[in-house]
C-alpha atoms as a PDB file:
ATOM      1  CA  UNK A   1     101.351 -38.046 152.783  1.00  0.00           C
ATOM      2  CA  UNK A   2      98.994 -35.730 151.683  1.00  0.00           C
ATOM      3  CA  UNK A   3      96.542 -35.704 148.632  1.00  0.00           C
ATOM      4  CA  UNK A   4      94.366 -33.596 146.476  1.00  0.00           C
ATOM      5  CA  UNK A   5      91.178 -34.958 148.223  1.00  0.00           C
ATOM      6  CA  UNK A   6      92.303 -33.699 151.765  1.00  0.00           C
ATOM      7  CA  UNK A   7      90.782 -31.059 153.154  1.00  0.00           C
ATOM      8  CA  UNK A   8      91.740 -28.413 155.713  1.00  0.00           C
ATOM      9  CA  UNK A   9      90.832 -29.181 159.609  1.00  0.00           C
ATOM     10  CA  UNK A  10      87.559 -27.787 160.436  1.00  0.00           C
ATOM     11  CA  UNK A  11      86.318 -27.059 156.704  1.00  0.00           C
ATOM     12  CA  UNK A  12      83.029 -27.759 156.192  1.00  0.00           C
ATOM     13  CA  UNK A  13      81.437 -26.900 152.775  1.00  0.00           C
ATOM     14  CA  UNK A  14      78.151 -26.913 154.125  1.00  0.00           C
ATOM     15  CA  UNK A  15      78.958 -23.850 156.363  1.00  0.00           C
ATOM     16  CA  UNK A  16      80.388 -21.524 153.701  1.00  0.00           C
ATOM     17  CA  UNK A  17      79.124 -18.392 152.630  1.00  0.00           C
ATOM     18  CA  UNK A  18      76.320 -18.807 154.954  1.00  0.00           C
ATOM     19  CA  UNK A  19      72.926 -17.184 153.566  1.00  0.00           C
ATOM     20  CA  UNK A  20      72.709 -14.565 156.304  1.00  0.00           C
ATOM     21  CA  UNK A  21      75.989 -13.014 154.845  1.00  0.00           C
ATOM     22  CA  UNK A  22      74.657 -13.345 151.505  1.00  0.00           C
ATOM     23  CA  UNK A  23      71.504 -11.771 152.784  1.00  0.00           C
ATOM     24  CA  UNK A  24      73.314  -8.432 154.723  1.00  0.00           C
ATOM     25  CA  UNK A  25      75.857  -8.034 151.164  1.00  0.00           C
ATOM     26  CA  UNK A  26      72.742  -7.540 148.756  1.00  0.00           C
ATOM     27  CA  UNK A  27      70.347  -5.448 151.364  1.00  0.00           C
ATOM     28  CA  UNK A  28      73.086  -3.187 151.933  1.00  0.00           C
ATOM     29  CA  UNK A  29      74.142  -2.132 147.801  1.00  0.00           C
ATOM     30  CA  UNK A  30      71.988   0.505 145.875  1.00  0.00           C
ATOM     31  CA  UNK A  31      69.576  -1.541 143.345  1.00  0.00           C
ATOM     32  CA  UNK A  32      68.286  -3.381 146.367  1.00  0.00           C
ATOM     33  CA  UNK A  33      67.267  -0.079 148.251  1.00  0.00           C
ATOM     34  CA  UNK A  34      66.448   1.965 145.565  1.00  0.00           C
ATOM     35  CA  UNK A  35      64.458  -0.934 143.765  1.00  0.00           C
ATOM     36  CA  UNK A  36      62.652  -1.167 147.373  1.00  0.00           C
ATOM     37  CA  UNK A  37      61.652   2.434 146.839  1.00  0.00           C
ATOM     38  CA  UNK A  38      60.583   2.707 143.565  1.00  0.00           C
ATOM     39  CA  UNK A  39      57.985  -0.205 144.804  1.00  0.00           C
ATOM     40  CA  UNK A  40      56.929   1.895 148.108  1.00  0.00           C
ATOM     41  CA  UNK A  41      56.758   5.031 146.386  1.00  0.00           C
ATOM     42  CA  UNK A  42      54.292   3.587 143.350  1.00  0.00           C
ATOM     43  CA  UNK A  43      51.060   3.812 145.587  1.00  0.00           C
ATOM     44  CA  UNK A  44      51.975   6.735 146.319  1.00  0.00           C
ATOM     45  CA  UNK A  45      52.223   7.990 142.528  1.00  0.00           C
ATOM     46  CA  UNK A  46      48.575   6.277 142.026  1.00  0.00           C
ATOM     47  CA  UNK A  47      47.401   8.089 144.810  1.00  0.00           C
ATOM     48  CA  UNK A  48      48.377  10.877 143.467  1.00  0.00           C
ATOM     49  CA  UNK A  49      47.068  10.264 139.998  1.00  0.00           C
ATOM     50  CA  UNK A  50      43.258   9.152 141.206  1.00  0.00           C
ATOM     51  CA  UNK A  51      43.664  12.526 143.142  1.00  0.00           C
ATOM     52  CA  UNK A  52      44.040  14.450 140.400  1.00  0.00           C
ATOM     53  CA  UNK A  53      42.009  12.325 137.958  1.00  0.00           C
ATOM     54  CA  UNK A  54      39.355  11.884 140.308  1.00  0.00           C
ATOM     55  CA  UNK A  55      36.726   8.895 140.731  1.00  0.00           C
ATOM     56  CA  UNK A  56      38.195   6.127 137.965  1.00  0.00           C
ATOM     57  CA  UNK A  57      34.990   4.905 138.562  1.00  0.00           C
ATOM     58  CA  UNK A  58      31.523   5.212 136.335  1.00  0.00           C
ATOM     59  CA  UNK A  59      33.587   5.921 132.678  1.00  0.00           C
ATOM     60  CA  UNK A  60      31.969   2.687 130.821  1.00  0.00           C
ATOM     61  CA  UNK A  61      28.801   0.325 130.958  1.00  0.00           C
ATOM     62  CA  UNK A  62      31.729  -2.415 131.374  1.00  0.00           C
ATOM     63  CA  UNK A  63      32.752  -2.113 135.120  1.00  0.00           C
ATOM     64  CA  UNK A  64      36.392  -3.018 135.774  1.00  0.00           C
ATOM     65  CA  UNK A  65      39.022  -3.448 138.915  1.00  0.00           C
ATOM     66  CA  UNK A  66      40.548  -0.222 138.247  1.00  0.00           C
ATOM     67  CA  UNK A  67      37.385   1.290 138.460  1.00  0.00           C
ATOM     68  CA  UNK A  68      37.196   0.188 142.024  1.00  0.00           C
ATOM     69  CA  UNK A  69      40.339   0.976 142.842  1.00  0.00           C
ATOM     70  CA  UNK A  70      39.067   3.954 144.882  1.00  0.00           C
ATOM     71  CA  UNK A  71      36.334   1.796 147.073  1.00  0.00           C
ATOM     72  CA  UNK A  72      38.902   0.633 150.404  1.00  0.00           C
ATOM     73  CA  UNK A  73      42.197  -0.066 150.732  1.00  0.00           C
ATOM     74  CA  UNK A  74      41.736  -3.517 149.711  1.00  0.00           C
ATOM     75  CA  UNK A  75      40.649  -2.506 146.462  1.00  0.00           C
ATOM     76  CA  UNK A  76      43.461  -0.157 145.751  1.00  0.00           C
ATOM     77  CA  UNK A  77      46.332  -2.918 146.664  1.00  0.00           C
ATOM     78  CA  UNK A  78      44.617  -5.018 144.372  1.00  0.00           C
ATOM     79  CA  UNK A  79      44.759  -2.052 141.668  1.00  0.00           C
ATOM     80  CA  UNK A  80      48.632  -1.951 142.330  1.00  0.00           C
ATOM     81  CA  UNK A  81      48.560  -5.382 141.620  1.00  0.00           C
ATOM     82  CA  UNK A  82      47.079  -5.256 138.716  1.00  0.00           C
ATOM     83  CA  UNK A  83      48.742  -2.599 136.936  1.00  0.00           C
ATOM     84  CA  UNK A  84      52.351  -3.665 138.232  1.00  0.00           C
ATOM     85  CA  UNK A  85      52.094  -7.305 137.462  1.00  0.00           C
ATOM     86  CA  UNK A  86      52.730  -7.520 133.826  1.00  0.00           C
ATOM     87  CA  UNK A  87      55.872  -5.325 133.782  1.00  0.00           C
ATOM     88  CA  UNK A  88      56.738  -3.761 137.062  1.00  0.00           C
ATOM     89  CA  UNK A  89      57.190  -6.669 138.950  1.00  0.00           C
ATOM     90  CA  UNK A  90      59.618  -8.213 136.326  1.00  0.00           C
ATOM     91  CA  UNK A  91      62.094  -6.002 137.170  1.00  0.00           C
ATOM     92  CA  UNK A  92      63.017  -6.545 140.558  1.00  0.00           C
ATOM     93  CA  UNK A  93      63.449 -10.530 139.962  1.00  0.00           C
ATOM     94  CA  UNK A  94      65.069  -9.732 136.622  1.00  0.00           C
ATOM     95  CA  UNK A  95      67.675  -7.701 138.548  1.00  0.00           C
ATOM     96  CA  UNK A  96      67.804  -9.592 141.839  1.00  0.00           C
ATOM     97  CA  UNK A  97      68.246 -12.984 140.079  1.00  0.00           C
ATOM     98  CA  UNK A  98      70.507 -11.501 136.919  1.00  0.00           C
ATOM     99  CA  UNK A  99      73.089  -9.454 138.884  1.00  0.00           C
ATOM    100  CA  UNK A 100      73.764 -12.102 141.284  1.00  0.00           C
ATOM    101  CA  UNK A 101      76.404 -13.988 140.098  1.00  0.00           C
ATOM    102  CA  UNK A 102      76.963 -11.568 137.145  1.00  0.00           C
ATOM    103  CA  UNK A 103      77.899  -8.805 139.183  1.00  0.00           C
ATOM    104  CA  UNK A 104      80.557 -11.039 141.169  1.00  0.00           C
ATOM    105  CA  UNK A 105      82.593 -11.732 137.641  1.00  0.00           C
ATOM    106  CA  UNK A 106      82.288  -7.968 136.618  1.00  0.00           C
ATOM    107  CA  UNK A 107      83.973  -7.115 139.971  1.00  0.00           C
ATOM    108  CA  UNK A 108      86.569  -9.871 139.926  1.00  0.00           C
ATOM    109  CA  UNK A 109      85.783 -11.330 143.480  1.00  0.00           C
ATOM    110  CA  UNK A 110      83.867 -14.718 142.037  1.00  0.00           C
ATOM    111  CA  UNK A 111      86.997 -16.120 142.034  1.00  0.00           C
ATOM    112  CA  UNK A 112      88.154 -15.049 145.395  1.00  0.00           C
ATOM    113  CA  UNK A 113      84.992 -16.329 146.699  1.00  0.00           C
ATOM    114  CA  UNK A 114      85.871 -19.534 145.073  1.00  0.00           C
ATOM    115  CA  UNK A 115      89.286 -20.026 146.233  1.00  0.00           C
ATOM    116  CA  UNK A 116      88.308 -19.006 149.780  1.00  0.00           C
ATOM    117  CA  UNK A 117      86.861 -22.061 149.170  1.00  0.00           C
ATOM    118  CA  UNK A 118      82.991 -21.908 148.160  1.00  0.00           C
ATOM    119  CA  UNK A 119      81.940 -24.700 146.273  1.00  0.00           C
ATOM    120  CA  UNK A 120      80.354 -23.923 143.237  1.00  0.00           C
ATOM    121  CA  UNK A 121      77.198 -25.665 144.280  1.00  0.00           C
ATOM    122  CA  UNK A 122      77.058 -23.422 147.541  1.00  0.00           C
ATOM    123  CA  UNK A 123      77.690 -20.352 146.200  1.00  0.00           C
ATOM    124  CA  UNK A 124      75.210 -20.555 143.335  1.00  0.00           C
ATOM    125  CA  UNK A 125      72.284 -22.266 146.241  1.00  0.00           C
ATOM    126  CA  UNK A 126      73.043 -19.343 148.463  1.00  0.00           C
ATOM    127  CA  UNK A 127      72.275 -16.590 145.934  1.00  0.00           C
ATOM    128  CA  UNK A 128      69.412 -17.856 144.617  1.00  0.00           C
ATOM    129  CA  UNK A 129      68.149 -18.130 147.697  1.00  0.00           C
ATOM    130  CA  UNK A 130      68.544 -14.913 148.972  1.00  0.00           C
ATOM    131  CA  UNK A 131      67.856 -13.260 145.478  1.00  0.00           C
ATOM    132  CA  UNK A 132      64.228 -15.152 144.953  1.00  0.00           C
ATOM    133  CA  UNK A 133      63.800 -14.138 148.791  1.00  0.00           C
ATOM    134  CA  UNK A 134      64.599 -10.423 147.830  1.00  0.00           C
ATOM    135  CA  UNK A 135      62.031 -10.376 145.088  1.00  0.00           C
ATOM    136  CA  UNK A 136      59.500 -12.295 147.507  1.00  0.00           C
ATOM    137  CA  UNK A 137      60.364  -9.223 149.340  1.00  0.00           C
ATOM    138  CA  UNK A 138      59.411  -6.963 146.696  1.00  0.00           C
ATOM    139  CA  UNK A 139      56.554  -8.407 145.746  1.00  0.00           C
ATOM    140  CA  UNK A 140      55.291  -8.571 149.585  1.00  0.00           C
ATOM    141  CA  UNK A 141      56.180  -4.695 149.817  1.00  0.00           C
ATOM    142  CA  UNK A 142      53.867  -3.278 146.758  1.00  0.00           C
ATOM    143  CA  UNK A 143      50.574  -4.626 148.220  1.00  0.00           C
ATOM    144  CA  UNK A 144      51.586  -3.845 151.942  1.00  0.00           C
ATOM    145  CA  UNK A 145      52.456  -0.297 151.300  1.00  0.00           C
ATOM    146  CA  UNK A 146      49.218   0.010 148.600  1.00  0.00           C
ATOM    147  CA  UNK A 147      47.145  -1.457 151.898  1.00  0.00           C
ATOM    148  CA  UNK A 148      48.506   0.888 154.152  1.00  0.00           C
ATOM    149  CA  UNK A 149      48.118   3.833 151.659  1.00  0.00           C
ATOM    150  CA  UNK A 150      44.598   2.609 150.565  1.00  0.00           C
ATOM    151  CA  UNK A 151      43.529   2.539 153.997  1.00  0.00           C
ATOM    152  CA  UNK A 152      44.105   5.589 155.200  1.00  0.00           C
ATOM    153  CA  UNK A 153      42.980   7.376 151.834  1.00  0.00           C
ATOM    154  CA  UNK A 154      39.726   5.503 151.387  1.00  0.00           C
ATOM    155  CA  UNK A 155      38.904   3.624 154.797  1.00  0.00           C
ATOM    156  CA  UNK A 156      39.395   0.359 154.808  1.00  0.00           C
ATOM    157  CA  UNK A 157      35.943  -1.622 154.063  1.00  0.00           C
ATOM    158  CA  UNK A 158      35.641  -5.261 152.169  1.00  0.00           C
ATOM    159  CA  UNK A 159      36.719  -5.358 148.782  1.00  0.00           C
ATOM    160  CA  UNK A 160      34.639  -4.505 145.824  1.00  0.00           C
ATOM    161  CA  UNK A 161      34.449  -6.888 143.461  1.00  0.00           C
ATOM    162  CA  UNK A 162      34.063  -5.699 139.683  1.00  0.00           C
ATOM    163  CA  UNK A 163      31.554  -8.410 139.011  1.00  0.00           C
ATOM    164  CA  UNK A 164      29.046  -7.940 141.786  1.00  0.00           C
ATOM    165  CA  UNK A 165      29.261  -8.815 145.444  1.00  0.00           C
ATOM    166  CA  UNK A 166      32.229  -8.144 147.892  1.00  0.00           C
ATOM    167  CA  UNK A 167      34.707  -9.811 150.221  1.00  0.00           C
ATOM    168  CA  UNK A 168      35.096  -8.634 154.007  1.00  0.00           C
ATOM    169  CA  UNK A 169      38.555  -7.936 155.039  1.00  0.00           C
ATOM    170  CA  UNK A 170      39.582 -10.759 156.686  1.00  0.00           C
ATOM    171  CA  UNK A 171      38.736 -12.740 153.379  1.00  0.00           C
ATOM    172  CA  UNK A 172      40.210 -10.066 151.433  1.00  0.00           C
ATOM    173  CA  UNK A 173      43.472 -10.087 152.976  1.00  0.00           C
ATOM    174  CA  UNK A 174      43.633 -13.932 152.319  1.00  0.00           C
ATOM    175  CA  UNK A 175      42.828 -13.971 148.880  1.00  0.00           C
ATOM    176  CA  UNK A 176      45.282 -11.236 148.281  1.00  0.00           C
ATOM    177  CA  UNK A 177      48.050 -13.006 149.921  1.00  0.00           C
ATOM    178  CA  UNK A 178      47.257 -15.794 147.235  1.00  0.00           C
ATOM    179  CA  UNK A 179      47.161 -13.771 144.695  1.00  0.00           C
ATOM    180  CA  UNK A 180      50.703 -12.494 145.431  1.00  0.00           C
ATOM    181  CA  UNK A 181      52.143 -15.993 146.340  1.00  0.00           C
ATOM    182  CA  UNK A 182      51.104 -16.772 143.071  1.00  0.00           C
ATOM    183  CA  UNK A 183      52.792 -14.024 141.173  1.00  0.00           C
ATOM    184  CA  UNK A 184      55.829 -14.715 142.615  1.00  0.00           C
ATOM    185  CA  UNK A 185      55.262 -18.457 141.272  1.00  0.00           C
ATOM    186  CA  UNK A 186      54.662 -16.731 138.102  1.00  0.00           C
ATOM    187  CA  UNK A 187      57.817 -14.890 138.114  1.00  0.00           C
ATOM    188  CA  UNK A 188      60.158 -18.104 138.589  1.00  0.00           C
ATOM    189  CA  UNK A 189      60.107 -18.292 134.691  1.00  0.00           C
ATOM    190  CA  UNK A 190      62.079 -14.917 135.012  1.00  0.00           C
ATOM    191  CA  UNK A 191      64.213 -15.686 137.776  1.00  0.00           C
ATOM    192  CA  UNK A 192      65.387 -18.717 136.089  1.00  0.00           C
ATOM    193  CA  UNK A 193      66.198 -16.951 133.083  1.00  0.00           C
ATOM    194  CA  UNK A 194      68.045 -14.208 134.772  1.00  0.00           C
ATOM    195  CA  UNK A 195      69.584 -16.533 136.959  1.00  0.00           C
ATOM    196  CA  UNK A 196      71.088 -18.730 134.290  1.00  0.00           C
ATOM    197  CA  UNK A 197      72.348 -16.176 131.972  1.00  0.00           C
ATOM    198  CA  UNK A 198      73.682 -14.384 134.939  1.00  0.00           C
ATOM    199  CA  UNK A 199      75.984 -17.716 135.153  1.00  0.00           C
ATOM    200  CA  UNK A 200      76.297 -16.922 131.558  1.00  0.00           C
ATOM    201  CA  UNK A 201      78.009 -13.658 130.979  1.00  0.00           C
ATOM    202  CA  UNK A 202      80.482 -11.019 132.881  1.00  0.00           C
ATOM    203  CA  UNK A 203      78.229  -8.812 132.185  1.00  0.00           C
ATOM    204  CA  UNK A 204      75.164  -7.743 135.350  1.00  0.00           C
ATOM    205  CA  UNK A 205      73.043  -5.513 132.336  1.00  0.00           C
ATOM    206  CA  UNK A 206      73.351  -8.220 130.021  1.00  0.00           C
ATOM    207  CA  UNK A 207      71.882 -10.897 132.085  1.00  0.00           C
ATOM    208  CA  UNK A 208      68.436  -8.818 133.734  1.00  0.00           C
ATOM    209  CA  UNK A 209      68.016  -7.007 130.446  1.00  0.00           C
ATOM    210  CA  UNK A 210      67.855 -10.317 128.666  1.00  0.00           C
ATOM    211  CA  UNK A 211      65.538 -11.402 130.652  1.00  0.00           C
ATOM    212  CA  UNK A 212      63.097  -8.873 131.114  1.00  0.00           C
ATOM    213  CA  UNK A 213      63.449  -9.117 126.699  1.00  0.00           C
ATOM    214  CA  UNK A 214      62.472 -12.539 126.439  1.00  0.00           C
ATOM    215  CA  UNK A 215      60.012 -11.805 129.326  1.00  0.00           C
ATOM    216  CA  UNK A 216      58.452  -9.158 126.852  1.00  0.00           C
ATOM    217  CA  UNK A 217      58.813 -11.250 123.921  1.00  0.00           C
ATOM    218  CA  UNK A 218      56.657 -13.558 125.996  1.00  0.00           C
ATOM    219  CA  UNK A 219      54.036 -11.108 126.382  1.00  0.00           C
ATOM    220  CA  UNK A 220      54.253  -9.546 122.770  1.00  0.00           C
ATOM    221  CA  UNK A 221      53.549 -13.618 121.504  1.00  0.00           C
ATOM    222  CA  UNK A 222      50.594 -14.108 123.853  1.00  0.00           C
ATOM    223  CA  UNK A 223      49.023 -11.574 122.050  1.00  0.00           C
ATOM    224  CA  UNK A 224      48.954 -13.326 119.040  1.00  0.00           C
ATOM    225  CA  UNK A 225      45.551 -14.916 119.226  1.00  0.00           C
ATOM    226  CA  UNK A 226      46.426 -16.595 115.741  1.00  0.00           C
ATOM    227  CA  UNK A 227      48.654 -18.606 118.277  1.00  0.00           C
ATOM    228  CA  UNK A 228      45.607 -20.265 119.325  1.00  0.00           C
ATOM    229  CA  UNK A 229      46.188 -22.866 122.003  1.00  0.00           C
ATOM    230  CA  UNK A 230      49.914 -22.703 121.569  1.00  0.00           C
ATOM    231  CA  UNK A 231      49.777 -19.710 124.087  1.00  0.00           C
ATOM    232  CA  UNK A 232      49.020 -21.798 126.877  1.00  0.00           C
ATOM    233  CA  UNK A 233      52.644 -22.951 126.957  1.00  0.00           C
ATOM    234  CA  UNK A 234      53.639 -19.202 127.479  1.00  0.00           C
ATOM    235  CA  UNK A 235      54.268 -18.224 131.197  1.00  0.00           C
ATOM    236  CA  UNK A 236      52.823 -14.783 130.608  1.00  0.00           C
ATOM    237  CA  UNK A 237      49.478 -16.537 128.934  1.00  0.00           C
ATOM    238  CA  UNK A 238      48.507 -17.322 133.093  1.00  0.00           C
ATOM    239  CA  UNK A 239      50.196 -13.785 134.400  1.00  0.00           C
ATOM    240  CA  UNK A 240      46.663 -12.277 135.523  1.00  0.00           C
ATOM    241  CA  UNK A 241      45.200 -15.262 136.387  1.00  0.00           C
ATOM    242  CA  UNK A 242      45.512 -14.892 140.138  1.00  0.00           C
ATOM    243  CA  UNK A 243      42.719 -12.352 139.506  1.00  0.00           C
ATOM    244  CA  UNK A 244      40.754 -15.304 139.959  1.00  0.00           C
ATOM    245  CA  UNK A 245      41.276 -15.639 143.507  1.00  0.00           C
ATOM    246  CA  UNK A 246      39.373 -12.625 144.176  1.00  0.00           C
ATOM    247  CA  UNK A 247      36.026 -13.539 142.905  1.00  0.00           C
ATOM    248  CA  UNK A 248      33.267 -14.659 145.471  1.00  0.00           C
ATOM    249  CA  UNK A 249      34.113 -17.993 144.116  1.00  0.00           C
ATOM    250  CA  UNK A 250      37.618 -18.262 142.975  1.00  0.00           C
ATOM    251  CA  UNK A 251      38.347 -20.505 140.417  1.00  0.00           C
ATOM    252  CA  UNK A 252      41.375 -22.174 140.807  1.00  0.00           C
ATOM    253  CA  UNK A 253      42.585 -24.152 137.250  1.00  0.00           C
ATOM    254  CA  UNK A 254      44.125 -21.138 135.601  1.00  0.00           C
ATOM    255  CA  UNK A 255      46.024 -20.573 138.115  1.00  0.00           C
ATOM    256  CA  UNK A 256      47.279 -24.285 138.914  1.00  0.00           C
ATOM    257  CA  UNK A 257      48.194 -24.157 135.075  1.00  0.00           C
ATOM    258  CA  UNK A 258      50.166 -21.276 134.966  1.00  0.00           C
ATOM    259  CA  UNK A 259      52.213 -22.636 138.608  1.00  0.00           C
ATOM    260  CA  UNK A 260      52.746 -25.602 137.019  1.00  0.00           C
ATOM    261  CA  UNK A 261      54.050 -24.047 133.539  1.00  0.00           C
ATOM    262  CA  UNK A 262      55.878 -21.601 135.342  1.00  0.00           C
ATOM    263  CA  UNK A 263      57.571 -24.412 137.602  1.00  0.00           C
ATOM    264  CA  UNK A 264      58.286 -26.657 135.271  1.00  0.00           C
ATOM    265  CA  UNK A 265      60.181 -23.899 133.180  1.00  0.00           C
ATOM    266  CA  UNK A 266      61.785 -22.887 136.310  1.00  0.00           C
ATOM    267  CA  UNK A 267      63.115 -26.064 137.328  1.00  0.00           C
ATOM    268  CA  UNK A 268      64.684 -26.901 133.875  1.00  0.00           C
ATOM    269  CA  UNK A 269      66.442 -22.939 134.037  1.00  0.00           C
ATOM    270  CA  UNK A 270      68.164 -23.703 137.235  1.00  0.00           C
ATOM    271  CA  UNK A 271      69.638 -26.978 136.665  1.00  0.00           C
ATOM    272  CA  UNK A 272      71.202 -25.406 132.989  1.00  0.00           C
ATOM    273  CA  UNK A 273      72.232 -22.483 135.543  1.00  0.00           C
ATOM    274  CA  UNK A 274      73.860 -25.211 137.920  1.00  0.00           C
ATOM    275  CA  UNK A 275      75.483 -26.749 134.864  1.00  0.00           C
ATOM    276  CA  UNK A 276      76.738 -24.478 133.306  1.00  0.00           C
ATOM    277  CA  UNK A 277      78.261 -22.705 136.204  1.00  0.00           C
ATOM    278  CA  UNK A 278      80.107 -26.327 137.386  1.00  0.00           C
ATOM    279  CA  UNK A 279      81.154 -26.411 133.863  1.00  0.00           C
ATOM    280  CA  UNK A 280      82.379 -22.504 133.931  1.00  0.00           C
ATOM    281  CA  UNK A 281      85.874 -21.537 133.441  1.00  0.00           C
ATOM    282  CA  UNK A 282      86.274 -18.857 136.059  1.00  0.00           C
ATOM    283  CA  UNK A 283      88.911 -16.280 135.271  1.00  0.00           C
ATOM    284  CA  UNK A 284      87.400 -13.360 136.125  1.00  0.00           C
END
């Protein structure tokens, strides 16, 4: 006699909606590519702009990154950095990690996918997965593309460093690759956010423009200095500090702080995504 806990021959959870499908559905719709080339196309647009702008160098007794963004190609990915990591960067894990699920109930296929049958669990693992390694993705592709671009525009050379002294390439590229592991750390406050309101609402626009909001409202409240050491519970407090891993010396504590903040917040944003969804009357 059969019963409710019997399962189909051959089903196995484990194997469905397998990450590589996952992967090929979101490459292949039109935020994905034309996020991608909004990202490859922005050292382009600052190439451009020092172009007609000329040296940003030698405008202040105070010498800054930006005003070395012209001195090799490792300097200018590090500009791109720089100017894309408070805002730019948001975006594309806002929207990969917001539309996810979100998108699914505004077409009426998350419960088809469901009843194929995903379990909730599964589905929810496999597109985080793929959607934090989509904005890894974007992330990698800004400094990559800056490099390349740098390169050939301004030779490629150690990298300058603001303060004095520089870094030769092979320590440059290093440091760099730190500096964007740990802005995507950064940026798991956002992806949780996104993530778990994407869980939350029918509603794709809803879900990344929330949280790119509270991302902002983030920002706007570490610029309260009357704050005082209240801001150093606020993600976007730490947000530059991988600029410390390009120093001749780099100092490390601000940016173990701001991983371990931004982890911590992460953590608790996906299990109340996890929840909720297992909790989540799907009719849509």
């Amino acid at each position: 006699m059969s019963t409710l806990t019997e399962v189909a021959s051959g089903y196995q959870a484990g194997r469905t909606l397998p990450l590589r499908v996952e992967l090929v559905r979101q490459l292949g719709r039109r935020r994905t590519l034309v996020m991608g080339a909004i990202l490859a196309v922005l050292p382009f647009v600052l190439l451009i702009a020092f172009a007609v702008g000329g040296d940003p160098g030698g405008r202040g007794d105070r010498v800054t990154l930006m005003d070395t963004a012209t001195a090799s190609g490792a300097n200018f990915a590090a500009v791109n950095l720089f100017v894309s990591a408070g805002f730019l960067l948001v975006i594309p894990v806002a929207l990969f990690c917001g539309d996810t699920v979100a998108s699914e109930a505004s077409w009426s296929s998350l419960r088809y996918l469901l009843a194929a049958p995903v379990p909730r669990a599964r589905l929810l693992w496999s597109k985080l997965v793929v959607a934090l390694g989509l904005s890894l993705a974007a992330m990698v592709l800004l400094p990559l593309v800056a490099l390349a671009v740098g390169t050939a525009a301004y030779g490629g050379g150690p990298l300058r460093i603001p303060t004095g002294g520089a870094l030769d390439t092979g320590t440059a590229a290093q440091r760099l690759l730190v500096a964007v592991a740990y802005l995507f750390v950064s940026q798991l406050v956002t992806a949780g956010l996104a993530f778990w309101l994407s869980t939350m609402t029918d509603a794709p626009l809803g879900a990344v423009g929330g949280a790119v909001g509270l991302t902002i409202v983030g920002n706007v409240l570490d610029a309260v200095t009357a704050l005082g050491h209240w801001r150093d519970f606020l993600p976007a407090h730490w947000q530059f500090a991988w600029a410390d891993a390009v120093q001749p010396t780099p100092e490390w504590s601000g940016m173990i702080q701001g991983a371990a903040l931004s982890v911590t917040y992460a953590l608790v944003l996906f299990a109340l995504a996890f929840r909720n969804f297992s909790r989540k009357d799907v009719v849509s």
